[in-house]
N, C-alpha and C. Protein backbone atom coordinates (compact mmCIF):
# COMPACT_ATOMS: atom_id res chain seq x y z
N UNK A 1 21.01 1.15 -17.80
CA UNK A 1 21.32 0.22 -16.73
C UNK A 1 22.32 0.80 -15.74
N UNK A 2 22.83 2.16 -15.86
CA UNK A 2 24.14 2.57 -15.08
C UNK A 2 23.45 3.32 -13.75
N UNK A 3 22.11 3.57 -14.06
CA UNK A 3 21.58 4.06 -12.50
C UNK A 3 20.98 2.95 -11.90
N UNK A 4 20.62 1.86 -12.45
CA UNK A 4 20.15 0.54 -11.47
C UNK A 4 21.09 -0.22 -11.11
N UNK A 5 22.32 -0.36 -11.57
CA UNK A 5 23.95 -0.21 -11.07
C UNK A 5 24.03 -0.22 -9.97
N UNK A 6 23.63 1.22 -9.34
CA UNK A 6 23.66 2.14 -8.25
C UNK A 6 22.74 1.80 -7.06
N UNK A 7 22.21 1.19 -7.74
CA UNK A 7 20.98 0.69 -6.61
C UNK A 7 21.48 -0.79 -5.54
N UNK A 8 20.42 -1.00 -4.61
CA UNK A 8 20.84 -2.07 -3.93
C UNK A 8 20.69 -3.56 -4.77
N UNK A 9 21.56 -4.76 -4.76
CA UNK A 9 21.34 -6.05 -5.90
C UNK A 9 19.89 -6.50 -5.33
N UNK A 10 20.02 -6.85 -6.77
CA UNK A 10 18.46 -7.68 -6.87
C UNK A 10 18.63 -8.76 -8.05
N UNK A 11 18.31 -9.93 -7.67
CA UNK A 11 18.64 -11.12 -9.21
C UNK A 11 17.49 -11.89 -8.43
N UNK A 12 16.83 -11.75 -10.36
CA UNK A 12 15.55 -13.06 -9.94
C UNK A 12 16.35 -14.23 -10.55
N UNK A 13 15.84 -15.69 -9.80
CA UNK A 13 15.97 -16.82 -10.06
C UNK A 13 15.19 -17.54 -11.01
N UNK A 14 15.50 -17.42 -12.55
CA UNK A 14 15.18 -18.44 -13.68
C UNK A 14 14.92 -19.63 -13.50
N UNK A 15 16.12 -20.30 -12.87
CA UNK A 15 16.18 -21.84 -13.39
C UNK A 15 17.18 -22.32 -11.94
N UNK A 16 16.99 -23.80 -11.90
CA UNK A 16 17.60 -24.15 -10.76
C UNK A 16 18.57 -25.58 -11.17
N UNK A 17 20.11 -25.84 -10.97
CA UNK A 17 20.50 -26.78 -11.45
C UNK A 17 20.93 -27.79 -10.36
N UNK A 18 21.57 -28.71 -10.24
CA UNK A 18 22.48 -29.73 -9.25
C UNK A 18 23.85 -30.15 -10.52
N UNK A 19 24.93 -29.39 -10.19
CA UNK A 19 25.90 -29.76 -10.94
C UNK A 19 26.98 -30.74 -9.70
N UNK A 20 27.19 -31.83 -10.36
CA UNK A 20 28.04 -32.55 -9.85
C UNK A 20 29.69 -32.12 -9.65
N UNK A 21 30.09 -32.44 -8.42
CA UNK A 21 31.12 -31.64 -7.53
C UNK A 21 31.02 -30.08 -7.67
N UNK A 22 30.24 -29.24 -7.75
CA UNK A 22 29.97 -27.72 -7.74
C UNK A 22 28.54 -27.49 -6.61
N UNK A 23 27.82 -27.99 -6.51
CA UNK A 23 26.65 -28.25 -5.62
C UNK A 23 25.50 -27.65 -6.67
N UNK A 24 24.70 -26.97 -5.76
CA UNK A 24 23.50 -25.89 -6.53
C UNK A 24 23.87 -24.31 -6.76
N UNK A 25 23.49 -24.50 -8.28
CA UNK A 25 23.44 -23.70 -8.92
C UNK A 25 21.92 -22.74 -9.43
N UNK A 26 22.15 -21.48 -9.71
CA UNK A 26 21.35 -20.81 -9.91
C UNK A 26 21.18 -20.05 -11.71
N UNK A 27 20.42 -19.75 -12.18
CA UNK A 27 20.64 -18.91 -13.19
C UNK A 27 19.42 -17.75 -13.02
N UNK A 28 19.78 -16.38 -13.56
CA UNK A 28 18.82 -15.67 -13.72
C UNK A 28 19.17 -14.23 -14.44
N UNK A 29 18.55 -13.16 -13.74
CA UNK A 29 18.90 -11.99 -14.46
C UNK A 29 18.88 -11.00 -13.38
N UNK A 30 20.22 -10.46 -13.73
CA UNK A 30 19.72 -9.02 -12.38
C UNK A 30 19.28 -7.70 -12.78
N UNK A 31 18.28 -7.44 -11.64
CA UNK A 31 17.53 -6.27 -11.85
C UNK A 31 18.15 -4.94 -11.73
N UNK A 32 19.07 -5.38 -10.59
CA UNK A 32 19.54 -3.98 -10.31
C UNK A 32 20.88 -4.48 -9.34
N UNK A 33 21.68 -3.57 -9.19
CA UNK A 33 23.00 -3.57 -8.23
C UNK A 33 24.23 -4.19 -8.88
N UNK A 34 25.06 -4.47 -7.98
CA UNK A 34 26.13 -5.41 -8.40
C UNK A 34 26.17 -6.62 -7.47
N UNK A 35 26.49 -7.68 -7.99
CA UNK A 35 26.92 -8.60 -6.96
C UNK A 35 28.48 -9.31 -7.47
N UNK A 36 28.98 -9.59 -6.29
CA UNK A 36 30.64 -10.07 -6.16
C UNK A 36 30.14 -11.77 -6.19
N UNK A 37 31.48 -12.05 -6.03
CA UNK A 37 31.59 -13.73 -5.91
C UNK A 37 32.11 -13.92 -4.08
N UNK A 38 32.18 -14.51 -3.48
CA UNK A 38 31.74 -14.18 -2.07
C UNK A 38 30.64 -13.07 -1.51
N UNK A 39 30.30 -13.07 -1.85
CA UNK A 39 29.13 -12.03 -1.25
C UNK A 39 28.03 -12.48 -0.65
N UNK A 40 27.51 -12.41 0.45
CA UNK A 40 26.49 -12.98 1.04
C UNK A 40 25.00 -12.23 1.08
N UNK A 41 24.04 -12.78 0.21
CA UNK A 41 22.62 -11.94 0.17
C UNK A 41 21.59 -12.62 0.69
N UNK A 42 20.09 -12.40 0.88
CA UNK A 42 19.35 -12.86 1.13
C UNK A 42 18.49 -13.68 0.21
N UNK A 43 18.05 -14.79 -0.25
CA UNK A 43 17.46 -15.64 -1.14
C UNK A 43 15.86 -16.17 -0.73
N UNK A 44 15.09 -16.01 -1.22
CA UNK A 44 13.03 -16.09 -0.59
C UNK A 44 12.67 -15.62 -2.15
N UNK A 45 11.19 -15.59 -1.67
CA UNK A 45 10.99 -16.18 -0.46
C UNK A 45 11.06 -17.62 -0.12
N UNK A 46 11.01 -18.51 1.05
CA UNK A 46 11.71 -19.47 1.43
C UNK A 46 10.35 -20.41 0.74
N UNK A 47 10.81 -21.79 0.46
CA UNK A 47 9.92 -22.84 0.24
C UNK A 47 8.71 -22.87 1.11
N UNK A 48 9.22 -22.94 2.50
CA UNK A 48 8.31 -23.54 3.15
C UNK A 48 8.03 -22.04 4.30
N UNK A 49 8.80 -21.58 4.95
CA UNK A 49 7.70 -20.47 5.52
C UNK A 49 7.83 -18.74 4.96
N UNK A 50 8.61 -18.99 4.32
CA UNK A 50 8.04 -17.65 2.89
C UNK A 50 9.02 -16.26 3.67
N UNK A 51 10.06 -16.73 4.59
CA UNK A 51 10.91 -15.48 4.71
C UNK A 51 12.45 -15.95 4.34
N UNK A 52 13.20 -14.94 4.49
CA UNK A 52 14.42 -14.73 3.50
C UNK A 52 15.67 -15.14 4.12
N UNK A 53 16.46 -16.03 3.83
CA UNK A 53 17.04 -16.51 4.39
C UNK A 53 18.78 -16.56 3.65
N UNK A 54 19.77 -15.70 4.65
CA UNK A 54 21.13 -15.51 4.10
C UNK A 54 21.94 -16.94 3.15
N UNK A 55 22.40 -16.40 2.16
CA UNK A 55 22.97 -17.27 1.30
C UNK A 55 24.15 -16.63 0.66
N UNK A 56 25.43 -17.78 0.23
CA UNK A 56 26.89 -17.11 0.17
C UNK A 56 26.91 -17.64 -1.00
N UNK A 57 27.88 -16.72 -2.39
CA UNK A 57 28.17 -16.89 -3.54
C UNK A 57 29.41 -17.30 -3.91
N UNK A 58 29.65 -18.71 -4.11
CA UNK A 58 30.63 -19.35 -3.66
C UNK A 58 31.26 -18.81 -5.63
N UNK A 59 31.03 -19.18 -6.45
CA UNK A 59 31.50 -18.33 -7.95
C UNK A 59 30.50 -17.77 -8.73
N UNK A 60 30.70 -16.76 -9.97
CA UNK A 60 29.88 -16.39 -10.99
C UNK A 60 30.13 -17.13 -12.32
N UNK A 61 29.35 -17.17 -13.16
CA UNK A 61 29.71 -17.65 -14.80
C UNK A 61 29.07 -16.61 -15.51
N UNK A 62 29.09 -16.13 -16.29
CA UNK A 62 28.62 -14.47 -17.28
C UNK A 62 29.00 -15.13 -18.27
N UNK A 63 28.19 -15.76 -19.00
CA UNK A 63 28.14 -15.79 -21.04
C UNK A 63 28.98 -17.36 -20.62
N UNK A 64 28.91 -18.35 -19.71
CA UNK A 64 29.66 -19.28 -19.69
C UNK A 64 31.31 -19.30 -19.25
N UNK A 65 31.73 -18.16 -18.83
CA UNK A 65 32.94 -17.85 -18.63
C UNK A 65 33.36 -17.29 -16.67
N UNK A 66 33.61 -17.73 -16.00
CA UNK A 66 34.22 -17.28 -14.85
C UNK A 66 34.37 -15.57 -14.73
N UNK A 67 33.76 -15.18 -13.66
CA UNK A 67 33.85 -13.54 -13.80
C UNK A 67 33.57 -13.50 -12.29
N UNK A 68 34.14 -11.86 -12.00
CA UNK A 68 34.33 -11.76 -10.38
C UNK A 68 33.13 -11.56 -9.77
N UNK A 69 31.91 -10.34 -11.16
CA UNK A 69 30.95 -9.66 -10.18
C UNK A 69 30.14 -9.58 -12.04
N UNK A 70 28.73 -9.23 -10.97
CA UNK A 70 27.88 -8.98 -12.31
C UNK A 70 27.14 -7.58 -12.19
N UNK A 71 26.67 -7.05 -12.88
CA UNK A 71 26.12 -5.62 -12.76
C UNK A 71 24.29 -6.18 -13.33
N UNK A 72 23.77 -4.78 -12.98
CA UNK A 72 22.07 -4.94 -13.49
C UNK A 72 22.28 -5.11 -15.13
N UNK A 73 21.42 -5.97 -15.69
CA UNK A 73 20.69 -5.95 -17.13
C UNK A 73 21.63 -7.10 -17.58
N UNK A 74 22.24 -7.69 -17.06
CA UNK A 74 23.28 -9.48 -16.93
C UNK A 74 22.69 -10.08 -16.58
N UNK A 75 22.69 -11.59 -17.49
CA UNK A 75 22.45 -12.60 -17.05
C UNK A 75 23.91 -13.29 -16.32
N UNK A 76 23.54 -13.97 -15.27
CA UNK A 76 24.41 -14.94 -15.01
C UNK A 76 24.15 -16.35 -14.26
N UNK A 77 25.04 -17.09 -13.58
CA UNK A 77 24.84 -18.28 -13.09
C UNK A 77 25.77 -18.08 -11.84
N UNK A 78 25.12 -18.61 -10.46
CA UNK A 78 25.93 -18.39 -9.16
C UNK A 78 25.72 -19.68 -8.97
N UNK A 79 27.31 -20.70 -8.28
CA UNK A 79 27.28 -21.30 -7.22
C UNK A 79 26.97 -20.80 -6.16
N UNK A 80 26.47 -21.69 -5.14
CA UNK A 80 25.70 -20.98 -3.73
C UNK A 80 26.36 -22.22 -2.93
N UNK A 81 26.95 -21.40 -2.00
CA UNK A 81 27.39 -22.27 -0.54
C UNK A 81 26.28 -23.26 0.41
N UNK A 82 26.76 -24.38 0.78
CA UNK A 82 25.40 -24.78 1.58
C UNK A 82 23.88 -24.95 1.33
N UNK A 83 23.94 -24.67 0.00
CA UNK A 83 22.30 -24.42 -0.37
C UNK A 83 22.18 -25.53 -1.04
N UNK A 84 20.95 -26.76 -0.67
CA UNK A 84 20.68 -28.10 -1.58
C UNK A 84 19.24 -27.33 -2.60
N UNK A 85 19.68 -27.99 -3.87
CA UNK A 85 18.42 -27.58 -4.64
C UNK A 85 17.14 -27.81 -4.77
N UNK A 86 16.62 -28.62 -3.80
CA UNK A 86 15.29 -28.85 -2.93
C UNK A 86 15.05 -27.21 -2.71
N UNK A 87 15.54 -26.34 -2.17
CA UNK A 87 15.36 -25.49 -1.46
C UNK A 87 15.52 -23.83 -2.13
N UNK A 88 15.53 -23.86 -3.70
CA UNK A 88 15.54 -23.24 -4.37
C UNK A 88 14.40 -23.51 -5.73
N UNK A 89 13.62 -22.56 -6.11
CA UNK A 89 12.74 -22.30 -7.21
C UNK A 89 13.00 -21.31 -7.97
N UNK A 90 11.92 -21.67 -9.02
CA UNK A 90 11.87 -20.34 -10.22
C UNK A 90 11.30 -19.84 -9.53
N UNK A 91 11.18 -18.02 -9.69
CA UNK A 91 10.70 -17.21 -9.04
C UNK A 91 11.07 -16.53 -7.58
N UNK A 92 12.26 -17.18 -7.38
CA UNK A 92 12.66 -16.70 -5.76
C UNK A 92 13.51 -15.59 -6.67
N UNK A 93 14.51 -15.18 -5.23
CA UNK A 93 15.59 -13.33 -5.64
C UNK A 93 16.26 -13.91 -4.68
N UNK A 94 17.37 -13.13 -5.00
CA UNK A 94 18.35 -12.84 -4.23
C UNK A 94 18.65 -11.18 -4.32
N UNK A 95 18.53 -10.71 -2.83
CA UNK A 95 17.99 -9.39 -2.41
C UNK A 95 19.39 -9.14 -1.01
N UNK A 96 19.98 -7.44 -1.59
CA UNK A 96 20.71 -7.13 -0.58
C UNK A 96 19.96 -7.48 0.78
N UNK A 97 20.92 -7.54 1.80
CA UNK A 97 20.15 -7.42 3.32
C UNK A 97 19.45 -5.80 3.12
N UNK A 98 19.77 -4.60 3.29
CA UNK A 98 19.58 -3.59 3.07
C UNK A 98 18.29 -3.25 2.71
N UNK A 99 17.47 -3.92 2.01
CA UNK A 99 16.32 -3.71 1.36
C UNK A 99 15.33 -4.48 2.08
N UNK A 100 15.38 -5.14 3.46
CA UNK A 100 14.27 -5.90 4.17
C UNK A 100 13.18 -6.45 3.32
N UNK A 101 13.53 -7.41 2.78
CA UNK A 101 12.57 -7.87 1.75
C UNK A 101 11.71 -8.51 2.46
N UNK A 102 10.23 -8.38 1.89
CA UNK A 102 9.46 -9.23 2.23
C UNK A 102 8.41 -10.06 1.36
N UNK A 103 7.73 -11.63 1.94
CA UNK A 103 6.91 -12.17 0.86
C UNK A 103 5.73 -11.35 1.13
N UNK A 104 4.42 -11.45 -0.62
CA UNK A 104 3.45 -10.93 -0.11
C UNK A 104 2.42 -11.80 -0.37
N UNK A 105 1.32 -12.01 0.67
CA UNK A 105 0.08 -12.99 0.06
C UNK A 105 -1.11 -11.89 -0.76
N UNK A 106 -0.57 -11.13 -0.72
CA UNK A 106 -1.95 -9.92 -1.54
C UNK A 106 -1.28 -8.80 -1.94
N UNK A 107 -1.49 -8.62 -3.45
CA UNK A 107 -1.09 -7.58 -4.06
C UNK A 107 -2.28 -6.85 -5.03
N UNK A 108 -2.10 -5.32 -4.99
CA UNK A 108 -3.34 -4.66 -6.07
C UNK A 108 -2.29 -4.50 -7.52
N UNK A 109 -3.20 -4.87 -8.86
CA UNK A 109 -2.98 -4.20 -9.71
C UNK A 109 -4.55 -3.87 -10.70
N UNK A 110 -3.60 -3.12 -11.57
CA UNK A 110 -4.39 -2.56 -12.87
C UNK A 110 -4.52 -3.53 -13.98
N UNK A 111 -5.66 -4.05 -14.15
CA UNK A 111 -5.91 -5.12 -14.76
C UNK A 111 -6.98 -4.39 -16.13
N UNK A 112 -6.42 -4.62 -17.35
CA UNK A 112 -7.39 -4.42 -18.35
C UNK A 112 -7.74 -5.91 -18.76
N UNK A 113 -9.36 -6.42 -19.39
CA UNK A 113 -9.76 -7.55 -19.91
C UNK A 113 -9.65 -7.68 -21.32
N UNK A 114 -8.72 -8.07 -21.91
CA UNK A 114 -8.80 -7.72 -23.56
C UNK A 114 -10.15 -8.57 -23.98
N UNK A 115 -10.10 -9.97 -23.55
CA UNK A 115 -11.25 -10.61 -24.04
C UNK A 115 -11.48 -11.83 -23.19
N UNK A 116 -12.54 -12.61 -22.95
CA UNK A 116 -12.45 -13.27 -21.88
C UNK A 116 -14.19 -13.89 -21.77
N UNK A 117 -14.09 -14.96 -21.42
CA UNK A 117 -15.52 -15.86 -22.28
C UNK A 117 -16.60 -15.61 -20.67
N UNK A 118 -15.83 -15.43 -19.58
CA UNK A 118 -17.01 -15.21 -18.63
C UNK A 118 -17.48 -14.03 -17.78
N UNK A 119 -18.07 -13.74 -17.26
CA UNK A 119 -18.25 -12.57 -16.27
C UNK A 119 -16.80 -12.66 -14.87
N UNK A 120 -15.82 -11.37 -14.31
CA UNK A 120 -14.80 -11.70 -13.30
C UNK A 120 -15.88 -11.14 -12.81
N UNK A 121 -15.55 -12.01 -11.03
CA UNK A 121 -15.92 -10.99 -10.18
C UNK A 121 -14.89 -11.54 -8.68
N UNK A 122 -15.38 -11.03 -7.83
CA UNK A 122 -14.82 -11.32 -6.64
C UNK A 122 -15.15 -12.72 -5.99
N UNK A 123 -13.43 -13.57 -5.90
CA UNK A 123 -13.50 -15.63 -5.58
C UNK A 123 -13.07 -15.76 -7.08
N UNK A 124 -13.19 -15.31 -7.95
CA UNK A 124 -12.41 -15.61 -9.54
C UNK A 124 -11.18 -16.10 -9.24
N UNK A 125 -10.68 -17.23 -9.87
CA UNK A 125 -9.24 -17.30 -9.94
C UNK A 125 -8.33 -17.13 -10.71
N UNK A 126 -6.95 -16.49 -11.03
CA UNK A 126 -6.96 -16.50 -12.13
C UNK A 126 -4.71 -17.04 -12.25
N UNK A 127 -4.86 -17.19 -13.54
CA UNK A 127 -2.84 -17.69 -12.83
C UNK A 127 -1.87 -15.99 -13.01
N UNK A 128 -1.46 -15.87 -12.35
CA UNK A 128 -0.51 -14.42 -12.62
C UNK A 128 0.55 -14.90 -13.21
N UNK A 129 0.83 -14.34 -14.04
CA UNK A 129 2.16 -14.01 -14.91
C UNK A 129 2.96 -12.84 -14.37
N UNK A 130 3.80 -12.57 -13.63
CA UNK A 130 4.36 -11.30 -13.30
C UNK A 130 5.61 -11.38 -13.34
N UNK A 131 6.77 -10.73 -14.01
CA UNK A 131 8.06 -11.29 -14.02
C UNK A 131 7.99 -13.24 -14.41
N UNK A 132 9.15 -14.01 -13.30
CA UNK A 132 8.83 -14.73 -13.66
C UNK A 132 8.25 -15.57 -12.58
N UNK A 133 7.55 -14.83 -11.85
CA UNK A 133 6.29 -15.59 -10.78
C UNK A 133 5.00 -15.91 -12.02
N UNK A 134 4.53 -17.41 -11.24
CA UNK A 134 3.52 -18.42 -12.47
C UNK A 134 2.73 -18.81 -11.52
N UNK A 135 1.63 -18.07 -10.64
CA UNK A 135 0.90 -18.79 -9.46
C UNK A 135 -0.74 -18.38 -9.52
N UNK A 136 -1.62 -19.39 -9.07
CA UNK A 136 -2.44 -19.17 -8.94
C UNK A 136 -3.10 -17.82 -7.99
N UNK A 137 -4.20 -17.44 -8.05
CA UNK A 137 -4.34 -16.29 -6.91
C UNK A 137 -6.03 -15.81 -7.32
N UNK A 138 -6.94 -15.64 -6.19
CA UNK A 138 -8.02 -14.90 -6.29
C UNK A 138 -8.65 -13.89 -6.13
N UNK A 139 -8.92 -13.35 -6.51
CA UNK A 139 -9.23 -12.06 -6.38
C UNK A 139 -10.54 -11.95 -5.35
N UNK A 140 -9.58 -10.85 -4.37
CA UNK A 140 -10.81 -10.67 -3.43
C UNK A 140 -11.14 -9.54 -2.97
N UNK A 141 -10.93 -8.66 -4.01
CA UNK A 141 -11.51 -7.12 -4.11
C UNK A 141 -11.45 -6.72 -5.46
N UNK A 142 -12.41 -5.70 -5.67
CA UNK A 142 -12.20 -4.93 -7.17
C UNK A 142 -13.09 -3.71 -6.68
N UNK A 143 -12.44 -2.32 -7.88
CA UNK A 143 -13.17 -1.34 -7.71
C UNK A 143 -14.54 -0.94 -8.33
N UNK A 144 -14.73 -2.12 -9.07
CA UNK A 144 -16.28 -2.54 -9.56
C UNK A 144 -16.62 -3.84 -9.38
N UNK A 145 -18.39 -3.93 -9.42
CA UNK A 145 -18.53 -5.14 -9.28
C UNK A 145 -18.47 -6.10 -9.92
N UNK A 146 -18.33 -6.28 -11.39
CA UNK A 146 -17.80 -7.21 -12.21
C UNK A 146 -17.29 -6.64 -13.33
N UNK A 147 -16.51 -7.42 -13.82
CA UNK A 147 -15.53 -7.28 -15.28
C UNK A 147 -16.28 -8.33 -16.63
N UNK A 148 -15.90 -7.52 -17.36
CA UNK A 148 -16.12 -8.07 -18.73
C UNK A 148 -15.53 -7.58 -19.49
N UNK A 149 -15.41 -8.48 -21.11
CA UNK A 149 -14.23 -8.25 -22.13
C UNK A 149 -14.32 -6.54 -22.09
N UNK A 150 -13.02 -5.85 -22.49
CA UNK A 150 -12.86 -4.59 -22.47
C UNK A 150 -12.62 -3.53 -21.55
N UNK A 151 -13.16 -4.42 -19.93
CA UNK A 151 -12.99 -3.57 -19.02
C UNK A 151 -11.81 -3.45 -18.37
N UNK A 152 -11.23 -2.37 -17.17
CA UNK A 152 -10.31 -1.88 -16.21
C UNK A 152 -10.95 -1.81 -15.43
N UNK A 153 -9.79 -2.38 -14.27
CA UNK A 153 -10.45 -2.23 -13.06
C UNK A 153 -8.60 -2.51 -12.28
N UNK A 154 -8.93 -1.82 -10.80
CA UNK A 154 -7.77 -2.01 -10.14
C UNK A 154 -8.49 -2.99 -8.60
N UNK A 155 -7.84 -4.42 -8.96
CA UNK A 155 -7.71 -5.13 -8.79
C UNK A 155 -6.96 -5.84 -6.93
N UNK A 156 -7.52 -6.80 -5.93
CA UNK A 156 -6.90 -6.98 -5.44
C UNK A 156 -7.03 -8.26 -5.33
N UNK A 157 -5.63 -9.23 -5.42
CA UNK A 157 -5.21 -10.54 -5.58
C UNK A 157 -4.63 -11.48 -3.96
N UNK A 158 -4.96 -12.63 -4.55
CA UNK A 158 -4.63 -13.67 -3.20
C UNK A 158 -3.66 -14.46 -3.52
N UNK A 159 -2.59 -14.53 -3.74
CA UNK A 159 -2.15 -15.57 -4.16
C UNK A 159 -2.26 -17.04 -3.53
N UNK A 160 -2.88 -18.62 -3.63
CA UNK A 160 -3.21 -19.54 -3.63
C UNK A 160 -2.20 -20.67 -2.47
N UNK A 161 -1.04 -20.50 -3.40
CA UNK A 161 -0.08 -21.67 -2.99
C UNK A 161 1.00 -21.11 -1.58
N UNK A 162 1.97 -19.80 -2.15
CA UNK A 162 2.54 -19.10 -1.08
C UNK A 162 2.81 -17.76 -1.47
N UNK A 163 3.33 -17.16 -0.24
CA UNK A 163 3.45 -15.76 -0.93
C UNK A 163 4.81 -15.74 -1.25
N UNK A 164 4.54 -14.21 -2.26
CA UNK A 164 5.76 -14.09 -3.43
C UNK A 164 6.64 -13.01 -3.19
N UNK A 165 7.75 -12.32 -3.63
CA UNK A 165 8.28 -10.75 -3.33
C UNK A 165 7.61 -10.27 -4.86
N UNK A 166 7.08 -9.52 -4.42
CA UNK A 166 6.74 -8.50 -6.04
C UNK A 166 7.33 -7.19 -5.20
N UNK A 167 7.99 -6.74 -6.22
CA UNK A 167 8.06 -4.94 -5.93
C UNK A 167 7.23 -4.06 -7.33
């Protein structure tokens, strides 16, 4: 974890709370960097039009306890300035400015079928599990024309509802 340290912060968002006189709260895990307690990062993608929008870290909690800053491979919990919890989900980040994050509505992967009761092909839908993004999405390319139990194929996806940050 001491070279993702080094890198620019990145914390995905677990869970979302409303603590009374503290406002909204966050919990999750960071991927990479450090983050301080005042520190201002970018948080997306957004509810409603899916870009990233600055947000300030008003304290940290690490293991339940008050702490200044957190490093990669920590869990922790941030108060957030100004932010109502309408406006936060599972699956959003909080991403240095530095790293121009963006949402995506289409991503390729490498998909093996361990087992699977119908023929895939292209308009299939299927739910992605990736980190902790949980969204519908269809597939509207493949490098063959259909899948069945056992097969690989590299894959290109739609996601359904909105788009997501995958790196």
């Amino acid at each position: 974890w001491s070279e993702k340290a080094k890198e620019p912060a990145e914390f995905v968002i677990d869970e979302t709370f409303g603590v009374p006189g503290v406002g909204t709260v966050i919990a999750g895990t960071m991927k990479s960097g450090v983050i301080s307690a005042n520190s201002t990062l970018l948080m997306g993608p957004d509810i409603t039009d899916g870009l990233f929008k600055p947000v300030s870290i008003k304290s940290i909690h690490y293991k339940r306890l008050p702490v200044h800053s957190v490093v990669a491979g920590q869990t922790a919990s941030f108060a957030l300035k100004k932010v109502k919890k309408q406006q936060v989900r599972k699956g959003m980040v909080l991403v240095a400015e530095s790293t121009h994050p963006k949402a995506h509505w289409e991503f390729d992967a490498d998909i093996a079928i361990l087992t699977h009761s119908t023929t895939i092909q292209p308009r299939y839908q299927a739910v992605i599990h990736c980190e902790i993004i949980r969204q519908s999405a269809r597939v509207i390319a493949m490098d063959k024309e259909r899948l069945r139990s056992g097969d690989r194929a590299c894959v290109r996806f739609r996601f359904i509802q909105r788009p997501e940050y995958i790196t």
